[in-house]
N, C-alpha and C. Protein backbone atom coordinates (compact mmCIF):
# COMPACT_ATOMS: atom_id res chain seq x y z
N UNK A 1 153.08 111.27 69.72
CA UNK A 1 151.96 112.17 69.46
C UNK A 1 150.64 111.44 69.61
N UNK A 2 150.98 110.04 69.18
CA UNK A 2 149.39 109.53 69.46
C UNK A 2 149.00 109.41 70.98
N UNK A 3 149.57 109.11 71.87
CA UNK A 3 149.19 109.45 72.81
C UNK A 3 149.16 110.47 73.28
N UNK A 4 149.59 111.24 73.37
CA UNK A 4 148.95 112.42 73.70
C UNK A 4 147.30 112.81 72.97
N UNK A 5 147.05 112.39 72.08
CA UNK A 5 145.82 112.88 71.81
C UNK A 5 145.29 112.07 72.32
N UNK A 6 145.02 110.71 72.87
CA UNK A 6 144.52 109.66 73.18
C UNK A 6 144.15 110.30 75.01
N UNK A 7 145.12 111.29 75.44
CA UNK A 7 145.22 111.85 76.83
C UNK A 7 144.49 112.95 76.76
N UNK A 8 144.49 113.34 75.77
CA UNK A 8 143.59 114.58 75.76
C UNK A 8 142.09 114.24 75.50
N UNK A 9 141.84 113.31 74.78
CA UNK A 9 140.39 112.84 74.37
C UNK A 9 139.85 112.45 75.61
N UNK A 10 140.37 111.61 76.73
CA UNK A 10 140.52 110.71 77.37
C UNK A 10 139.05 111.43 78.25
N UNK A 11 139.70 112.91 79.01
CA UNK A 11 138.46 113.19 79.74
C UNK A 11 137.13 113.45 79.54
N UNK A 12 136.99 114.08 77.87
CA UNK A 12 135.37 113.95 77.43
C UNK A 12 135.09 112.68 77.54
N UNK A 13 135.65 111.54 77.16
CA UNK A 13 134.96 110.58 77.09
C UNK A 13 134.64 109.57 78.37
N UNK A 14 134.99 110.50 79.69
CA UNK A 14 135.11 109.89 80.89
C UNK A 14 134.17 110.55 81.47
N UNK A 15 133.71 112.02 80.85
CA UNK A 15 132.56 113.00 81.70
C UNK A 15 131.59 112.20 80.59
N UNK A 16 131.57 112.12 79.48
CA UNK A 16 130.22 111.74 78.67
C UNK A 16 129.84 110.42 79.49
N UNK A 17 130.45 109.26 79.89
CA UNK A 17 130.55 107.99 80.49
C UNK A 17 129.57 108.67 81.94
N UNK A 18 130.06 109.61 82.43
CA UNK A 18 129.32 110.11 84.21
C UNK A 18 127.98 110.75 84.14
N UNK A 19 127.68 111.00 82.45
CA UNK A 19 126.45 111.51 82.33
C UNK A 19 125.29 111.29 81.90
N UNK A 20 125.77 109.56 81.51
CA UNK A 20 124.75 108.72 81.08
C UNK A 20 124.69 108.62 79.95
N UNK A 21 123.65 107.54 79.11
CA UNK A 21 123.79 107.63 77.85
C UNK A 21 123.29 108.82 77.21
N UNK A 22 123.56 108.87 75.96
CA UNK A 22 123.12 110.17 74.66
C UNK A 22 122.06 109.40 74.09
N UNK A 23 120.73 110.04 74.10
CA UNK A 23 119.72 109.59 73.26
C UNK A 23 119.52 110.83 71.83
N UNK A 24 118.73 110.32 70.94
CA UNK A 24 118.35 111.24 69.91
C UNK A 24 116.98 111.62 69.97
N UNK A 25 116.71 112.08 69.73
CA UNK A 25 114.40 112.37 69.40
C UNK A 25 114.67 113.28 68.20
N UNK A 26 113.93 112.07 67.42
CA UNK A 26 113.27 113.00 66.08
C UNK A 26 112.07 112.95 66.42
N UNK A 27 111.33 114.48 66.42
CA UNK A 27 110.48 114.73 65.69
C UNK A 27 109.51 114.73 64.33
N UNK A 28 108.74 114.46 64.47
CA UNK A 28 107.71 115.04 63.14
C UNK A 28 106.76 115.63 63.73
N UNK A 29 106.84 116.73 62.38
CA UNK A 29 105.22 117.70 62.49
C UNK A 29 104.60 117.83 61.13
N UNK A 30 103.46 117.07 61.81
CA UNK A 30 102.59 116.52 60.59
C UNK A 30 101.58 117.83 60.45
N UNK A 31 101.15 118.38 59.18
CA UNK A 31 99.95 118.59 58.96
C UNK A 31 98.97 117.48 58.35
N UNK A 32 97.58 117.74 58.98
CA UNK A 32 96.63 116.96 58.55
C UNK A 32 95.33 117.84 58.49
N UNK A 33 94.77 117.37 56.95
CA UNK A 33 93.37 118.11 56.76
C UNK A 33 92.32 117.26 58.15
N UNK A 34 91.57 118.43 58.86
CA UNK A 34 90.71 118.17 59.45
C UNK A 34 89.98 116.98 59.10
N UNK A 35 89.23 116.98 58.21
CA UNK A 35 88.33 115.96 57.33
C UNK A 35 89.09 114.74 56.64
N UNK A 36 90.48 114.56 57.19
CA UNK A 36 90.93 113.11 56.31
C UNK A 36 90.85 112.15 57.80
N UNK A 37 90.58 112.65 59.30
CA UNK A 37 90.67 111.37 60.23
C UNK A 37 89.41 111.92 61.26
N UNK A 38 88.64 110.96 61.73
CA UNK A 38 87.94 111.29 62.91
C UNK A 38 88.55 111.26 64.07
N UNK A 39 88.44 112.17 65.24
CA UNK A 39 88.40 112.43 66.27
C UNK A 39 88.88 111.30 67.21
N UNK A 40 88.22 110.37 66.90
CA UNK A 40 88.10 109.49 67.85
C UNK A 40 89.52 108.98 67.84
N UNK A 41 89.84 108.46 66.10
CA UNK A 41 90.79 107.80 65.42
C UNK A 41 92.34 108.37 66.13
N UNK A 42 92.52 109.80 66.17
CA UNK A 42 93.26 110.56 66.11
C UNK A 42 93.89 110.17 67.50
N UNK A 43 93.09 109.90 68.92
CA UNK A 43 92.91 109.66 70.01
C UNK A 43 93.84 108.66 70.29
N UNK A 44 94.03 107.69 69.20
CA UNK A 44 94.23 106.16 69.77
C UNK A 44 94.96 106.07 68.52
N UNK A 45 95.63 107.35 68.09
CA UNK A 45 96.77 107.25 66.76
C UNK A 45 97.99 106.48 67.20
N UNK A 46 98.40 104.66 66.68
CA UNK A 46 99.88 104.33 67.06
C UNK A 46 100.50 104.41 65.74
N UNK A 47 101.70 103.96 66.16
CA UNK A 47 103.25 103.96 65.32
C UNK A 47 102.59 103.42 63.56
N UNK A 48 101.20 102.50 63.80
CA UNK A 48 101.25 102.15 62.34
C UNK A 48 100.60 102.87 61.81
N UNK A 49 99.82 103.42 62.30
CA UNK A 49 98.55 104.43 62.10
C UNK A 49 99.63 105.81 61.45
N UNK A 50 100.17 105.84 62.20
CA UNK A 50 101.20 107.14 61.64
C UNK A 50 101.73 107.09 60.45
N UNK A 51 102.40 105.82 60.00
CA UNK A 51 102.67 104.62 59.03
C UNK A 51 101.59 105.18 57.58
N UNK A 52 100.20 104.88 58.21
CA UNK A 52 99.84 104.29 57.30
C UNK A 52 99.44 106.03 56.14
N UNK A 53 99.38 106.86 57.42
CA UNK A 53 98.61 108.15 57.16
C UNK A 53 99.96 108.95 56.48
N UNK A 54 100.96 108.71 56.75
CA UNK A 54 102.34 109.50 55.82
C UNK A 54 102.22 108.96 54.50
N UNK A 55 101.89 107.18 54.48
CA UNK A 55 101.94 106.45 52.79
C UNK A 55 100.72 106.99 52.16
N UNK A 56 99.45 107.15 52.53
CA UNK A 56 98.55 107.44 51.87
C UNK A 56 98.57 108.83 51.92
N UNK A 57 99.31 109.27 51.52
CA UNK A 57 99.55 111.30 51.25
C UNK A 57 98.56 111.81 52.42
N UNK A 58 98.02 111.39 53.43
CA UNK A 58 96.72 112.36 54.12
C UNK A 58 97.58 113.38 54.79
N UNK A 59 99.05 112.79 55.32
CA UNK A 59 99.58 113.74 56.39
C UNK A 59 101.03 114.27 55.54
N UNK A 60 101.11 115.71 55.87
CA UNK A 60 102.12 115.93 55.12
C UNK A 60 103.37 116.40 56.37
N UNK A 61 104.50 115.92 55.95
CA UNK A 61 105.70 116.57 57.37
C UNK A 61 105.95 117.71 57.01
N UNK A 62 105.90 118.96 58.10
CA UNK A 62 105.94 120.37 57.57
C UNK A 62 107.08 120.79 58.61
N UNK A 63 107.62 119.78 59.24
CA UNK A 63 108.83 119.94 59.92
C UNK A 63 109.81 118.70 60.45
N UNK A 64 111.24 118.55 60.63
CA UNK A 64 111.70 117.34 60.91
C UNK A 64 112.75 117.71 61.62
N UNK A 65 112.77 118.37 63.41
CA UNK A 65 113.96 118.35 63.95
C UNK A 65 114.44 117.52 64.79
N UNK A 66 115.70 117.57 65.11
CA UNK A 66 115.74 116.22 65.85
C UNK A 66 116.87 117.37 67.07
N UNK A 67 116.52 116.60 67.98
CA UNK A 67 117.47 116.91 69.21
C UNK A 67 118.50 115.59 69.81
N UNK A 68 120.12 116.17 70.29
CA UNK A 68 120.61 114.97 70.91
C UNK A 68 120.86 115.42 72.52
N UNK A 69 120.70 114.38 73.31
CA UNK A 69 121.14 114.71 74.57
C UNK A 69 121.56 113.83 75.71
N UNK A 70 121.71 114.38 76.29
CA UNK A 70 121.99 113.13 77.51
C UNK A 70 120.62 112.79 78.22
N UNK A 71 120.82 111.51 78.69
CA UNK A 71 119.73 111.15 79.55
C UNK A 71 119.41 111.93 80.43
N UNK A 72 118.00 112.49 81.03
CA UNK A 72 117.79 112.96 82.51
C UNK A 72 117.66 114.44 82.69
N UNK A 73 118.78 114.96 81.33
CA UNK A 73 118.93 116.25 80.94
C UNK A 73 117.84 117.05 79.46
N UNK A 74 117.40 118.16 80.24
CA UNK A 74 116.20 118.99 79.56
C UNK A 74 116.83 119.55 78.49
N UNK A 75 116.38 119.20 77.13
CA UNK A 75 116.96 120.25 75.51
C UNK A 75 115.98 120.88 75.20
N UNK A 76 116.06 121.71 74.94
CA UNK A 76 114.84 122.80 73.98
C UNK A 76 115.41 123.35 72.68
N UNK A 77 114.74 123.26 72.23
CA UNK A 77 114.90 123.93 70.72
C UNK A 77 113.59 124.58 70.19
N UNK A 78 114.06 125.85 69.15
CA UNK A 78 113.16 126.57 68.63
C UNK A 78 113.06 126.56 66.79
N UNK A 79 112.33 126.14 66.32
CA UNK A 79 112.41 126.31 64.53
C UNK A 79 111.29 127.35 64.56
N UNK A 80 111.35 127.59 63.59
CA UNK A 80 110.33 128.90 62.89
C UNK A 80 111.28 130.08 62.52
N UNK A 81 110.15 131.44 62.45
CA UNK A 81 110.66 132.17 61.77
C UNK A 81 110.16 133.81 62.15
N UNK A 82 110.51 134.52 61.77
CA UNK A 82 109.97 135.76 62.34
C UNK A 82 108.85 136.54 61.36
N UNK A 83 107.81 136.86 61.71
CA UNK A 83 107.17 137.33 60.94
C UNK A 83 107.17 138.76 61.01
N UNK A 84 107.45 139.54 59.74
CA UNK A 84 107.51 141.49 60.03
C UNK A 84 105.92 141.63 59.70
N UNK A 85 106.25 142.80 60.28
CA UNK A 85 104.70 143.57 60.53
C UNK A 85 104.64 145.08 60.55
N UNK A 86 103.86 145.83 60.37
CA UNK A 86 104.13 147.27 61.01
C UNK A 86 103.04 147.34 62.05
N UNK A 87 103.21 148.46 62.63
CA UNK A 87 102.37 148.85 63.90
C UNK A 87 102.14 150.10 63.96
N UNK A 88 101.06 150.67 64.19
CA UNK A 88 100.70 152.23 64.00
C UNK A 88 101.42 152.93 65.47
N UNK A 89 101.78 153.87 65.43
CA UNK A 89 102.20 154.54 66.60
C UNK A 89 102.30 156.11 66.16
N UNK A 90 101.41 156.80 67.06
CA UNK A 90 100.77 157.96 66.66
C UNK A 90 100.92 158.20 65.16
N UNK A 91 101.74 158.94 64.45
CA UNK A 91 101.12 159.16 63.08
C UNK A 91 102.03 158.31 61.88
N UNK A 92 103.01 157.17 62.62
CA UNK A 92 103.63 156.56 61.86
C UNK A 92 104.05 155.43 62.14
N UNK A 93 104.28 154.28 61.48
CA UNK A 93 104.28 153.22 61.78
C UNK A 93 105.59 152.63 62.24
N UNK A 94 106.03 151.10 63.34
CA UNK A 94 106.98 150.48 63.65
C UNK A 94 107.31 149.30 62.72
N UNK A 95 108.10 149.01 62.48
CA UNK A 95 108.34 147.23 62.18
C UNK A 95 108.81 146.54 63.34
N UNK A 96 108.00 145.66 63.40
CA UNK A 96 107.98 144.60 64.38
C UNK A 96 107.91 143.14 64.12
N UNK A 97 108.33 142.26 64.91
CA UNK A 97 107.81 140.97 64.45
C UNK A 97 107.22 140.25 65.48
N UNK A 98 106.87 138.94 65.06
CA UNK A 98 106.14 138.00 65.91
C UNK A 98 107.06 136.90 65.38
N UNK A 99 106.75 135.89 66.91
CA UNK A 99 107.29 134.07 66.52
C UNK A 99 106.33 133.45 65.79
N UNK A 100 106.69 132.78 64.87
CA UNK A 100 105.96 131.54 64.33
C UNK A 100 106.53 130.49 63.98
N UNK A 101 105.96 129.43 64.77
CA UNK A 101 106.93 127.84 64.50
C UNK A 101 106.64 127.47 65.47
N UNK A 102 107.77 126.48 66.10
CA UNK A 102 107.77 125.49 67.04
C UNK A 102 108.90 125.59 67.93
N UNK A 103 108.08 125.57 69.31
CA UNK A 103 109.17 125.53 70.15
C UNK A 103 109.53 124.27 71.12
N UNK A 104 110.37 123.28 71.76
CA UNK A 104 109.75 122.03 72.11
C UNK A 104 110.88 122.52 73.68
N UNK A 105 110.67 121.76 74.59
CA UNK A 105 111.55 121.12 75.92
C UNK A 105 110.93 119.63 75.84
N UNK A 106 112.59 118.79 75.79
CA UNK A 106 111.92 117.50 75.77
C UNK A 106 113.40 116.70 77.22
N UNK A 107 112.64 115.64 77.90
CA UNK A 107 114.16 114.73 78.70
C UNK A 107 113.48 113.78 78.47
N UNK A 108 114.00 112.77 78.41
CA UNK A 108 114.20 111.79 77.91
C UNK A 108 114.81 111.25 79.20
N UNK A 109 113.88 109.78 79.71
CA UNK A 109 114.38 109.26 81.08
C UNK A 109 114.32 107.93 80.87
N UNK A 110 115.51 107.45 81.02
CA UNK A 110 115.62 105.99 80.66
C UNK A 110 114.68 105.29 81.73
N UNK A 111 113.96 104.17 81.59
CA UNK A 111 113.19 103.16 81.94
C UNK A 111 113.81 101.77 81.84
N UNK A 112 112.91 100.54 81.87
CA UNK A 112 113.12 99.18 81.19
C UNK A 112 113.89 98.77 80.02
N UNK A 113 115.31 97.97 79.93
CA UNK A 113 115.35 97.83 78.72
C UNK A 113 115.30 98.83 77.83
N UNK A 114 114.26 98.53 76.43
CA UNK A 114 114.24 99.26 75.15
C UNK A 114 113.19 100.50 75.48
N UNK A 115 112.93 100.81 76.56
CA UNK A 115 111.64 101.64 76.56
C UNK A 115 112.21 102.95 77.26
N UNK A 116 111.43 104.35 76.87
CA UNK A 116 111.80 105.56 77.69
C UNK A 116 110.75 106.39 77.99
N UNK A 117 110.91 107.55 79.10
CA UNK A 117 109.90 108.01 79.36
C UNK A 117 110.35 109.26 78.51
N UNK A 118 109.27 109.96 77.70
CA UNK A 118 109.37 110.97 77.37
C UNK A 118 108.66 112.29 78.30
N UNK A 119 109.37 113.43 78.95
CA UNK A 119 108.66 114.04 79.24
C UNK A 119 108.54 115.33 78.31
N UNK A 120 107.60 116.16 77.52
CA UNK A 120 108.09 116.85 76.51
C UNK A 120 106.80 117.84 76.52
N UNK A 121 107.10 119.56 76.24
CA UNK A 121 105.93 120.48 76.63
C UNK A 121 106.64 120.97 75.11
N UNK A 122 105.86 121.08 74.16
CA UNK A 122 105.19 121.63 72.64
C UNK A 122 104.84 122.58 72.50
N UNK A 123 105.26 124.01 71.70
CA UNK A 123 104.28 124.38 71.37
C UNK A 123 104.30 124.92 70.19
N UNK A 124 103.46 125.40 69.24
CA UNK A 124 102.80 125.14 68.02
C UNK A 124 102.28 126.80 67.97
N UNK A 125 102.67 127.26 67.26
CA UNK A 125 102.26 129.10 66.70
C UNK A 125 102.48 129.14 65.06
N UNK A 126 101.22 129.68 65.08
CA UNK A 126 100.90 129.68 63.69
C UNK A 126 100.18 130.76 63.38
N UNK A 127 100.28 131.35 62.11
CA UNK A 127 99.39 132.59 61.69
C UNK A 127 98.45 132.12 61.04
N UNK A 128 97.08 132.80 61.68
CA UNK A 128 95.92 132.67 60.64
C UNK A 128 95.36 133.54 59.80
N UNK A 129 96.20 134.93 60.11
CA UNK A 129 95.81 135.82 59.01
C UNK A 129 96.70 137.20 59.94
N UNK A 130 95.33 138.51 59.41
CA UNK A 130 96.67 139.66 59.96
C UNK A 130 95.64 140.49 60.22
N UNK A 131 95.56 141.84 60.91
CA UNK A 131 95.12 142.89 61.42
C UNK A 131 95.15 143.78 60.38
N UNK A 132 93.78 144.42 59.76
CA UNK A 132 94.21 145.44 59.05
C UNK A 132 94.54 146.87 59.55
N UNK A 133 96.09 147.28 58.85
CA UNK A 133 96.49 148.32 58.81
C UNK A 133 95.47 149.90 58.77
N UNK A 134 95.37 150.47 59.63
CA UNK A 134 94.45 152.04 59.88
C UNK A 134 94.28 152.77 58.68
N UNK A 135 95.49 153.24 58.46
CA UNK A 135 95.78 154.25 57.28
C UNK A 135 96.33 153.43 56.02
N UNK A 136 96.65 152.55 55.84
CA UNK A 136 97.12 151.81 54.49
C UNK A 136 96.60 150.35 53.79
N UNK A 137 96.76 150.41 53.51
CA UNK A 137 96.08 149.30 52.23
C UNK A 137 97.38 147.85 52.03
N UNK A 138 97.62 147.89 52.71
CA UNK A 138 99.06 146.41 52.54
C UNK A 138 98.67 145.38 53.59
N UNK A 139 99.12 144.11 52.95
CA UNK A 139 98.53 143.09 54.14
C UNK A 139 100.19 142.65 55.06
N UNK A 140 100.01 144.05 55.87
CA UNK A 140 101.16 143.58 56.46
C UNK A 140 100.81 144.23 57.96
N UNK A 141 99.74 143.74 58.50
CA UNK A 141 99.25 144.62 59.87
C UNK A 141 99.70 143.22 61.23
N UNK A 142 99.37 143.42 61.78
CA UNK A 142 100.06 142.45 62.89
C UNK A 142 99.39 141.20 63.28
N UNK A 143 100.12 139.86 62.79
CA UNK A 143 99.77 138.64 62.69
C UNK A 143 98.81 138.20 63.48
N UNK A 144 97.81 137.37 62.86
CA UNK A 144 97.08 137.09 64.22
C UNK A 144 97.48 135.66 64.12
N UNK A 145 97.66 134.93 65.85
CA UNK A 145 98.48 133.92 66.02
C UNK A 145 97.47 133.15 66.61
N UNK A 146 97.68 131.75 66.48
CA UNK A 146 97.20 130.79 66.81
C UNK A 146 98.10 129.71 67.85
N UNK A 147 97.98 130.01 69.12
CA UNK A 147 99.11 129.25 69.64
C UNK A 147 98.49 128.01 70.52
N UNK A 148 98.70 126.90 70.60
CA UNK A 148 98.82 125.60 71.07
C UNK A 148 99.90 124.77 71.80
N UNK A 149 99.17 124.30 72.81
CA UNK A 149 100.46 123.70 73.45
C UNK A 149 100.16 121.77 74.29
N UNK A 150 101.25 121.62 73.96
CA UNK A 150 100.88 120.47 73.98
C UNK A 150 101.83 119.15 75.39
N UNK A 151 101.65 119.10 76.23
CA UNK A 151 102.03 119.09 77.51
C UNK A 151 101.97 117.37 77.72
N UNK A 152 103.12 116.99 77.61
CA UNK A 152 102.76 114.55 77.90
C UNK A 152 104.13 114.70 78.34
N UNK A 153 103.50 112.96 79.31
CA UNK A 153 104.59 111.97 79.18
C UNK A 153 104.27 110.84 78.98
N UNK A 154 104.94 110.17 78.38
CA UNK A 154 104.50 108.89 77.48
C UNK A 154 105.80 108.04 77.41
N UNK A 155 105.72 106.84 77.63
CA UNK A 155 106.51 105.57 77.72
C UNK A 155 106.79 105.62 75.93
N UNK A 156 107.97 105.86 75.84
CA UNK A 156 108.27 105.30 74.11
C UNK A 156 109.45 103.87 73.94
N UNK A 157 109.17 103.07 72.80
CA UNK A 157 110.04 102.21 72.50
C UNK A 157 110.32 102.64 71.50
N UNK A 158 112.05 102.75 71.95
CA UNK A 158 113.11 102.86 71.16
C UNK A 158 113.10 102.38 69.83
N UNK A 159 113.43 103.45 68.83
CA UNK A 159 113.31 103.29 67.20
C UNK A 159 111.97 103.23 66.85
N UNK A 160 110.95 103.54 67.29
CA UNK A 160 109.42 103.29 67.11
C UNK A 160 108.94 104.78 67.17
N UNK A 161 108.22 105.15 66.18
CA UNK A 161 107.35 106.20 66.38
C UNK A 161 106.20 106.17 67.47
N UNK A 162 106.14 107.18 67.61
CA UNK A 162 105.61 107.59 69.78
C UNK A 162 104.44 108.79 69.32
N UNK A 163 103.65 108.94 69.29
CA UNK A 163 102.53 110.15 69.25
C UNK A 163 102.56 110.73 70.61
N UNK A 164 102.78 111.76 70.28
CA UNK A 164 102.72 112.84 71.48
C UNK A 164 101.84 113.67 71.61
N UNK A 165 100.86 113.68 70.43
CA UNK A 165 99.34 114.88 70.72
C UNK A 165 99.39 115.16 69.25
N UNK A 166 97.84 116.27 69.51
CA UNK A 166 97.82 116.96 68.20
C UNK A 166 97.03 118.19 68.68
N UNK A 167 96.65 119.11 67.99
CA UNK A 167 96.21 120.33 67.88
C UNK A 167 95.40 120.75 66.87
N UNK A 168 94.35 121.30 66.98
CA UNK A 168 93.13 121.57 65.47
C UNK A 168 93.75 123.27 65.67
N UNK A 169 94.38 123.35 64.24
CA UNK A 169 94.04 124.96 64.10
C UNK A 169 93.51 125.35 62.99
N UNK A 170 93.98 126.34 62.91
CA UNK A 170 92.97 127.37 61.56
C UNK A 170 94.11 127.93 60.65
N UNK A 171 94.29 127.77 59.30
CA UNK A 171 95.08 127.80 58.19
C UNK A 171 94.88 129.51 58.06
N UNK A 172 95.90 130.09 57.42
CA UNK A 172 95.40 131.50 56.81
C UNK A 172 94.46 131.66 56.10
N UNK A 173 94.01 130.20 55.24
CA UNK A 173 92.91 130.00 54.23
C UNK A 173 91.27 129.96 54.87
N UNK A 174 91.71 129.89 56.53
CA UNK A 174 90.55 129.30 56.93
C UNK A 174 89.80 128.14 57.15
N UNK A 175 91.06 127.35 56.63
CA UNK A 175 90.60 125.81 57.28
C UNK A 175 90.95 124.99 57.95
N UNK A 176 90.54 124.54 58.65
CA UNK A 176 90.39 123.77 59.77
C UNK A 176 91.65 122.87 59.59
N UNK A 177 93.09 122.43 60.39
CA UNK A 177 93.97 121.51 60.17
C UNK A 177 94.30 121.33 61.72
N UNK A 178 94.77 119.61 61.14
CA UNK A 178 95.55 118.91 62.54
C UNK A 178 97.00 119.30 62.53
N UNK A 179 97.54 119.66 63.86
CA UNK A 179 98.89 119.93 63.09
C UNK A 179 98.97 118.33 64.29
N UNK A 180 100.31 117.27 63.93
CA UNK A 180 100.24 115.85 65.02
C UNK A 180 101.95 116.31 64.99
N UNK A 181 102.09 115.69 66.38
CA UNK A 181 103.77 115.57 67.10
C UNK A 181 103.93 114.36 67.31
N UNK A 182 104.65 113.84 66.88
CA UNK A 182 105.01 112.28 66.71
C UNK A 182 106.89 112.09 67.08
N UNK A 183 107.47 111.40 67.93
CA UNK A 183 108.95 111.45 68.12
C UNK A 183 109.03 110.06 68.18
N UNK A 184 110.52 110.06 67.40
CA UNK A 184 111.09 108.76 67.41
C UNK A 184 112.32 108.98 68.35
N UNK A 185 112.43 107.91 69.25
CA UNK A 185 113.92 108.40 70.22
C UNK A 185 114.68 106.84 70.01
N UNK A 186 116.14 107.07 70.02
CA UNK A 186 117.18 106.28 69.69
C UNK A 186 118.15 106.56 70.63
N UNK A 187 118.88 105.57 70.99
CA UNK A 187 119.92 105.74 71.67
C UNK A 187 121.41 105.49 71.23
N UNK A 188 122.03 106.52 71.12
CA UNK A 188 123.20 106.41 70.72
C UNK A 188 124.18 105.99 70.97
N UNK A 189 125.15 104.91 70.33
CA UNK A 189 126.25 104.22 70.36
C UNK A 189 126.28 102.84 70.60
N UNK A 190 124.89 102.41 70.39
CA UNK A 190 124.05 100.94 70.86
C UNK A 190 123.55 100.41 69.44
């Protein structure tokens, strides 16, 4: 019996072998108050800088997904959530929703050694408030969205946090925030 399972295992682990290595990318999605970094700073944000802004509470992680894949090969993934709404339509209303969250496509292309190319398109939807309803009084009229997108490729070393961009949006509260994309990529079975 043990061989036979040993015969059966045999070909995944002979197609995984033809398809190159499996890397990981974690993500982070940082919020950051507008007013805790300058502009400039934000520009020329590295791995310690990221470091230093998670220890001193400025940046908070408001998301942590991670994707696995093969080298060379495109993953996408979607987090968020659906937001309901109604919608007037002649004398009565629909429920509907909208996306809000994050959607990513990331490949991952091996390079030198410890280093990879990330190629990875972001994007970032967020509500900043809502449409008021015609005939009713509820704050449930149709989201108004804030969408951002965030488009690199960037050389990363392995196990090292990698900044990938950031985005200024507008809170439901009305204030001004960084949301930052930061990925750590690892390679698996090494």
């Amino acid at each position: 019996m043990k061989y036979l399972l040993t015969l059966l295992f045999l070909p995944v682990l002979l197609l995984a072998e033809e398809k190159g290595p499996i890397y990981t990318v974690e993500f982070r999605i940082l919020g950051l108050p507008a007013n805790a970094i300058a502009e400039a700073e934000l520009r020329q944000l590295n791995a310690r800088g990221i470091q230093r802004l998670l220890m001193d509470k400025k940046a908070q992680v408001l998301a942590a997904p991670k994707l696995t894949q093969y080298a060379n090969t495109l993953a996408e993934m979607q987090i968020g959530e659906d937001v309901a709404y109604f919608a007037p339509t002649n004398s009565l209303y629909d429920l509907r929703y909208a996306d809000v969250g994050i959607s990513a496509a990331v490949k991952v292309i091996p390079a030198d050694g410890d280093v990879v190319t990330l190629d990875a398109h972001i994007t970032l939807t967020t509500m900043t408030g809502r449409k008021k309803l015609p005939t009713a009084d509820l704050d449930a009229g149709e989201p108004l969205l804030d969408k951002q997108e965030i488009k690199t490729v960037v050389k990363a070393q392995l196990g090292e946090n990698t900044f990938l961009g950031s985005s200024k949006t507008r809170t439901a509260t009305g204030r001004q925030d960084y949301l930052l994309v930061i990925a750590r990529v690892t390679r698996e079975g090494k």
